[in-house]
N, C-alpha and C. Protein backbone atom coordinates (compact mmCIF):
# COMPACT_ATOMS: atom_id res chain seq x y z
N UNK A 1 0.80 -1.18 0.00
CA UNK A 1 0.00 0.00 0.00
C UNK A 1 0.85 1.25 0.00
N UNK A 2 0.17 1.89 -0.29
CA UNK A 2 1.04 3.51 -0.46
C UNK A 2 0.98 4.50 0.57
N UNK A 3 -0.26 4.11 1.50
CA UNK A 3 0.12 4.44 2.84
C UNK A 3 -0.46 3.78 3.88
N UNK A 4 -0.38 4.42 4.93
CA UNK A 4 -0.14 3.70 6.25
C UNK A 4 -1.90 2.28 6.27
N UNK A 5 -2.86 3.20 6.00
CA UNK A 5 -4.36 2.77 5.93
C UNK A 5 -4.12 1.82 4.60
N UNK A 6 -3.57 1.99 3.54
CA UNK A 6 -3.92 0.83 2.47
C UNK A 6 -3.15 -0.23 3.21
N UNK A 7 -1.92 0.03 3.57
CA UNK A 7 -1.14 -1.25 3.82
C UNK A 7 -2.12 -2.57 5.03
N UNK A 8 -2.18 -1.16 5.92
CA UNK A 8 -2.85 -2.45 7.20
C UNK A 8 -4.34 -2.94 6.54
N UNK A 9 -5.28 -2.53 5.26
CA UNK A 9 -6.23 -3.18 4.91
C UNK A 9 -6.01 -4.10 4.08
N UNK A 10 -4.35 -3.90 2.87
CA UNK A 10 -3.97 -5.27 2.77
C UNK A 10 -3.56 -6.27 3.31
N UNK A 11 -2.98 -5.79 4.42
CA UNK A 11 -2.39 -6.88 5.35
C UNK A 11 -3.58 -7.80 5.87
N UNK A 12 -4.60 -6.77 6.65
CA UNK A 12 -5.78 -7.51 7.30
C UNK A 12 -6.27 -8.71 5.85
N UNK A 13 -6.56 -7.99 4.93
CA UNK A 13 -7.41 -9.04 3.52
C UNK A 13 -6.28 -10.18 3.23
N UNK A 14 -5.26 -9.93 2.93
CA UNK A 14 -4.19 -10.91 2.47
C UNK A 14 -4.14 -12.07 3.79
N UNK A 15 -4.15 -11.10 5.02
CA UNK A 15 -3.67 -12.06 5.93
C UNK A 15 -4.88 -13.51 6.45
N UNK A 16 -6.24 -12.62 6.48
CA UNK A 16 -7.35 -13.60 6.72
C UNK A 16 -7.44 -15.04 5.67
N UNK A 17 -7.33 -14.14 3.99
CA UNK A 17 -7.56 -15.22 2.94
C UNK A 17 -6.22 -16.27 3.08
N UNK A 18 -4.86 -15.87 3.58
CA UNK A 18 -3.63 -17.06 3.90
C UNK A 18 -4.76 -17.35 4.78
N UNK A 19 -5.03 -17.31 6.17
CA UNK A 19 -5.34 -17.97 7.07
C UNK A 19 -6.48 -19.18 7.04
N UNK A 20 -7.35 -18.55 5.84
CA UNK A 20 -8.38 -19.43 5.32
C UNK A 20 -8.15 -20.78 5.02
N UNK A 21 -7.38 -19.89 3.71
CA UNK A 21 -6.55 -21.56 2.69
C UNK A 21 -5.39 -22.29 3.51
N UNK A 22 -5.21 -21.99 4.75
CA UNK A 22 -4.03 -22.81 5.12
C UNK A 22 -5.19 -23.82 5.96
N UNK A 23 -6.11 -23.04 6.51
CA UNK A 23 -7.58 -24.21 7.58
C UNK A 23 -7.84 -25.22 6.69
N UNK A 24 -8.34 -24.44 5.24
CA UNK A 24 -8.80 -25.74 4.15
C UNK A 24 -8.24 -26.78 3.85
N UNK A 25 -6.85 -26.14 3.37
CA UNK A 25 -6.23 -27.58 3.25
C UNK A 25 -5.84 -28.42 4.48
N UNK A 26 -5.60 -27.63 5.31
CA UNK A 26 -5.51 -28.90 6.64
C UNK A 26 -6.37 -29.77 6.54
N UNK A 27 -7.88 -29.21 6.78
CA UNK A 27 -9.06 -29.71 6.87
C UNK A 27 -9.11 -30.96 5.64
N UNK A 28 -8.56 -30.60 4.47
CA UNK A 28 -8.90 -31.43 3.39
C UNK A 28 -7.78 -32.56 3.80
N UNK A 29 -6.27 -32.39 4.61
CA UNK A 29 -5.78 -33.67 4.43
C UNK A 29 -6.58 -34.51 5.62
N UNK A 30 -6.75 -33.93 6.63
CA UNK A 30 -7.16 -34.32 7.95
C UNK A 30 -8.71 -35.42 6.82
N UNK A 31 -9.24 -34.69 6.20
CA UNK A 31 -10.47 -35.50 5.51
C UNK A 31 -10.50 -36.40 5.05
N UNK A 32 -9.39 -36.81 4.10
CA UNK A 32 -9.13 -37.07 3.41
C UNK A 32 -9.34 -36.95 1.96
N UNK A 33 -9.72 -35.51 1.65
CA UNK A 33 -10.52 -35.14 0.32
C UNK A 33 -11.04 -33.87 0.72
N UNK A 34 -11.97 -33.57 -0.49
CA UNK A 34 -12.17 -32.05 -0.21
C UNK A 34 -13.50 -31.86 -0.24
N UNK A 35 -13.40 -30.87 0.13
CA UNK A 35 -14.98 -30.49 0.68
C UNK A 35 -15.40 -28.77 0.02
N UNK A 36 -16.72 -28.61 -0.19
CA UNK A 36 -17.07 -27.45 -1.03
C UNK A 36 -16.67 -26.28 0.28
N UNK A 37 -16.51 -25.06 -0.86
CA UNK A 37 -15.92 -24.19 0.83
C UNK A 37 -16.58 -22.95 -0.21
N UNK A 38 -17.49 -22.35 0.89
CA UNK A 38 -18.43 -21.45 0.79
C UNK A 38 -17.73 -20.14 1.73
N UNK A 39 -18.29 -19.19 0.70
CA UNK A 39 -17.94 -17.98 2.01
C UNK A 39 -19.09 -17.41 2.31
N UNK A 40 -19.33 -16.96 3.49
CA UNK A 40 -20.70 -16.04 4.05
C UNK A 40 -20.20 -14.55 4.71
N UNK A 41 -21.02 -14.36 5.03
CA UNK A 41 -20.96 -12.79 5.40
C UNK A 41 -20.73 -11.47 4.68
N UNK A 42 -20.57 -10.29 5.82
CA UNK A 42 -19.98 -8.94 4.92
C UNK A 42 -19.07 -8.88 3.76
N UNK A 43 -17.60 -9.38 4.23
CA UNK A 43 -16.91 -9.18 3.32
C UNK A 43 -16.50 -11.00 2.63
N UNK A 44 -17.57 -11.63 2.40
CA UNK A 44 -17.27 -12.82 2.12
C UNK A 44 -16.59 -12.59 0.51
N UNK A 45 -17.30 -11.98 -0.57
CA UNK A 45 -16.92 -11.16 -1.90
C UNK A 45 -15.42 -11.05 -2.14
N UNK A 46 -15.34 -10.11 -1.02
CA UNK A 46 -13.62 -9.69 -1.29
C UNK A 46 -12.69 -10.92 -0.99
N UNK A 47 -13.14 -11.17 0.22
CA UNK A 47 -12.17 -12.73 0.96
C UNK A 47 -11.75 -13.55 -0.44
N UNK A 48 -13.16 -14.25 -1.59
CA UNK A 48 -13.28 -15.08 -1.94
C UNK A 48 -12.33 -14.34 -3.20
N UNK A 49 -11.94 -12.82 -3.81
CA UNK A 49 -11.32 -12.67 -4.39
C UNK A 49 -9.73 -13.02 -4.27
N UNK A 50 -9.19 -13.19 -2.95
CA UNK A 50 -8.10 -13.18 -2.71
C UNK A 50 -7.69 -14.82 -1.75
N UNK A 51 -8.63 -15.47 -1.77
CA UNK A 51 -8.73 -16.76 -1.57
C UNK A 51 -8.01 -17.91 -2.46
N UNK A 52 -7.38 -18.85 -2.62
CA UNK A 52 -7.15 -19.86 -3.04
C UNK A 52 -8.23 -21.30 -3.33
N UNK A 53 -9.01 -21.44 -1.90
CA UNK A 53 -9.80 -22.06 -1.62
C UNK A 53 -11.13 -21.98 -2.03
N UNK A 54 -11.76 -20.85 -1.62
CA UNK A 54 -12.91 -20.56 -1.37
C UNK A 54 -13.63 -20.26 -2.97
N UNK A 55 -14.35 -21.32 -2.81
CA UNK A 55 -15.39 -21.87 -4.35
C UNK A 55 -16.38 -20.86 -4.49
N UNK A 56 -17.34 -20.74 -3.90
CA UNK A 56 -18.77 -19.95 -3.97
C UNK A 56 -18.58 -18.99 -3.10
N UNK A 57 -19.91 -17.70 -3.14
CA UNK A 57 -19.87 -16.85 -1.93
C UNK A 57 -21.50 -17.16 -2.06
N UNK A 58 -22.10 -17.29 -0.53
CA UNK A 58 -23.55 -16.73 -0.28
C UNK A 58 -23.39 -16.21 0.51
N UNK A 59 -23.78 -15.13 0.57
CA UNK A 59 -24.04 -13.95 1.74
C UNK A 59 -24.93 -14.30 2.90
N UNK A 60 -26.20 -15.22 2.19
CA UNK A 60 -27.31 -15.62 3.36
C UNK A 60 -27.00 -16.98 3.56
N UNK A 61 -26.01 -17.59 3.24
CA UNK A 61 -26.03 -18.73 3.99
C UNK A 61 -25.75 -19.15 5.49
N UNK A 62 -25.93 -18.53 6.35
CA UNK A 62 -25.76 -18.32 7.76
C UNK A 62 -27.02 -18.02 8.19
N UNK A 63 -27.63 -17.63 7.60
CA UNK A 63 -29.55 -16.52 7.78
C UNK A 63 -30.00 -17.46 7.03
N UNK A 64 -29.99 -18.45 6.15
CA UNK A 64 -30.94 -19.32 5.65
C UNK A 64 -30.56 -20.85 6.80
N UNK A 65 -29.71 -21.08 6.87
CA UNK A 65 -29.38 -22.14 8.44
C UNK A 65 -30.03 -21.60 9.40
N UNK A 66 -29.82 -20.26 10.02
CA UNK A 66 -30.93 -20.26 11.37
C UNK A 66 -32.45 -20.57 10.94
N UNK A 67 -32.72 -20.17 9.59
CA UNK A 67 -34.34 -19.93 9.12
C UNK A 67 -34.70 -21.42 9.31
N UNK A 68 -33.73 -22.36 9.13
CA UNK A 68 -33.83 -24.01 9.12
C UNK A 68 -34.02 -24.00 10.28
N UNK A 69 -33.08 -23.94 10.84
CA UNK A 69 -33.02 -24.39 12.29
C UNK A 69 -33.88 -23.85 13.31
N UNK A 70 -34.85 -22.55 12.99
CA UNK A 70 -36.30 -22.13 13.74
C UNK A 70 -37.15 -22.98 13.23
N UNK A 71 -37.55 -23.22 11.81
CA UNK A 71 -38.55 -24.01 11.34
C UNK A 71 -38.34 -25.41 12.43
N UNK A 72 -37.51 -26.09 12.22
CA UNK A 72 -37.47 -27.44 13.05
C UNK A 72 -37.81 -27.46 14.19
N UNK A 73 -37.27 -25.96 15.18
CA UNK A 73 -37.60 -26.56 16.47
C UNK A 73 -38.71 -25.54 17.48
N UNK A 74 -39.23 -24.64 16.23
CA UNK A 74 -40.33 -23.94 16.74
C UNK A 74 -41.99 -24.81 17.51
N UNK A 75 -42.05 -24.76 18.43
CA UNK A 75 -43.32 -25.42 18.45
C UNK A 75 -44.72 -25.71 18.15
């Protein structure tokens, strides 16, 4: 970055998406295989630009799981 604010927002983006793809592949040897890897949230978009790993983005996939998980155990 060219100054002080770009650098630490690349650092923060660069540093999360390493941190991602290093979980995945653990996760994938620990699995033995791989598994679909979704991103959710605010900045799921950007993450998934600078990601290795990360296949799809849904934004509501976190808000469509609770919507499941009220339907089931509402009385």
């Amino acid at each position: 970055g060219d100054t002080t604010e770009s650098s630490l927002q690349s650092g923060i983006i660069f540093g999360y998406a390493g941190q991602v793809d290093a979980l995945v592949y653990r996760f994938q040897e620990e699995m033995g295989g791989g598994a679909k890897v979704i991103a959710t949230g605010g900045i799921a978009e950007m993450m998934a630009e600078h990601s290795r790993t990360i296949e799809c983005v849904d934004e509501l996939l976190t808000l469509e799981g609770l919507r499941i998980i009220h339907e089931r155990t509402r009385s």
